[in-house]
Protein backbone atom coordinates (compact mmCIF):
# COMPACT_ATOMS: atom_id res chain seq x y z
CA UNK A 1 0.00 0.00 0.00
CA UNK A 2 1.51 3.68 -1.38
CA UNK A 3 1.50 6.08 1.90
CA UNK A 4 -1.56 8.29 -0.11
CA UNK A 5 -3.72 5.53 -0.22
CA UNK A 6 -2.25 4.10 3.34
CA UNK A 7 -3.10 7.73 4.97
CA UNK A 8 -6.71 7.70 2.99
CA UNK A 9 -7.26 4.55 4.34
CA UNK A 10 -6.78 5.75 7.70
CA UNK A 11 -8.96 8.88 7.34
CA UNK A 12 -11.59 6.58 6.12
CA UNK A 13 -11.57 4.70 9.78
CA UNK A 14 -11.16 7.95 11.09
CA UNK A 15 -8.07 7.32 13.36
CA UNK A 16 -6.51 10.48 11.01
CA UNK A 17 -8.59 13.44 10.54
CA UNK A 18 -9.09 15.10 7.31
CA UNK A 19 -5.66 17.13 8.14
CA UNK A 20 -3.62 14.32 8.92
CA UNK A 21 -3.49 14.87 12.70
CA UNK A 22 -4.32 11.99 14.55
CA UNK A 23 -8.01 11.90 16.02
CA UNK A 24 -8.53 12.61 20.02
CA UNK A 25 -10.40 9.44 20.30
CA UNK A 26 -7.18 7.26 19.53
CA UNK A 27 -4.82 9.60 21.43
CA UNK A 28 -4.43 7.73 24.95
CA UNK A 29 -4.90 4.15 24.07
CA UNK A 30 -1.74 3.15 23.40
CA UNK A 31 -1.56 2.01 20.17
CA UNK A 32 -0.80 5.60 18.27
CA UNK A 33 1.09 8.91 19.43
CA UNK A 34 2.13 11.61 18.13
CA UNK A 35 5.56 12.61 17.47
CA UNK A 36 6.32 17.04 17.80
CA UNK A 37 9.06 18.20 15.11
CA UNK A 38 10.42 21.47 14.13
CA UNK A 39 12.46 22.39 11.04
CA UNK A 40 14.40 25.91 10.37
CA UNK A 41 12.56 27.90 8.10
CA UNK A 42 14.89 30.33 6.69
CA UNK A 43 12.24 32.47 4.93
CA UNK A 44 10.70 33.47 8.34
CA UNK A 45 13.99 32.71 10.17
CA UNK A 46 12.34 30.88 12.43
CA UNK A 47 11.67 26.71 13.24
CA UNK A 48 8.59 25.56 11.92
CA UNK A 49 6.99 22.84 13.68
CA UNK A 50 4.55 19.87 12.41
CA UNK A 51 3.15 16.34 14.29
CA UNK A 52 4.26 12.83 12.96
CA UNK A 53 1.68 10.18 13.81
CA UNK A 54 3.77 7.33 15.14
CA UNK A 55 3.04 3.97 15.90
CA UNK A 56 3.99 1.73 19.34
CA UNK A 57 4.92 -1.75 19.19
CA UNK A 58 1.08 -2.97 20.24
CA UNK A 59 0.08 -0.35 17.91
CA UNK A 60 1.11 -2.46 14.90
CA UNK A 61 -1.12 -5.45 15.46
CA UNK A 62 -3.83 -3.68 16.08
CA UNK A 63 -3.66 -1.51 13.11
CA UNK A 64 -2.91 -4.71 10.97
CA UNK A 65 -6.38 -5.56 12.76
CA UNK A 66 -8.14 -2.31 11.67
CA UNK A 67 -6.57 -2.44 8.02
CA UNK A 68 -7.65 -6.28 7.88
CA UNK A 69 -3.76 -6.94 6.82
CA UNK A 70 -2.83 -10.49 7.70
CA UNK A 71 1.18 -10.26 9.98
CA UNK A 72 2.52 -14.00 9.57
CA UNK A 73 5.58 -13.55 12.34
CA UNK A 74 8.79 -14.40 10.96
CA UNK A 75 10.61 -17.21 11.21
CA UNK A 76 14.06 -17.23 13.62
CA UNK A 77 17.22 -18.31 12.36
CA UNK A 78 17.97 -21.76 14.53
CA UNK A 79 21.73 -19.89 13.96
CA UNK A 80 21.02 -17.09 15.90
């Protein structure tokens, strides 16, 4: 899945809203958070700063869930 159709996928279940930000209902559960950055914006010579919707490590199986993606776990080297 492209990250266009991945993000309208996720506005569709509405756990992005229409801005990208992620919605207040799926902000303390534990599964998404968001993620404050700043860059230096040399026309106004100042940082500008925009969210990144992250996921946490129980966040990915339950988004697999709410995508209906099928995670086979991979396999461990008997090496390793």
């Amino acid at each position: 899945m492209k990250p266009r159709a991945f993000r309208s996928r996720l506005r569709e279940l509405g756990i992005l809203t229409q801005n990208g930000e992620l919605a207040s209902k799926h902000r303390d559960q534990g599964y998404l958070y968001v993620d404050t950055r700043s860059r230096w914006n040399a026309n106004i010579n100042t940082f500008s700063y925009y969210a990144v919707v992250m996921v946490k490590e129980p966040g990915a199986s339950w988004l697999s869930k709410q995508l209906g993606i099928t995670v086979t776990p991979a396999k461990k080297d008997a090496t390793a």
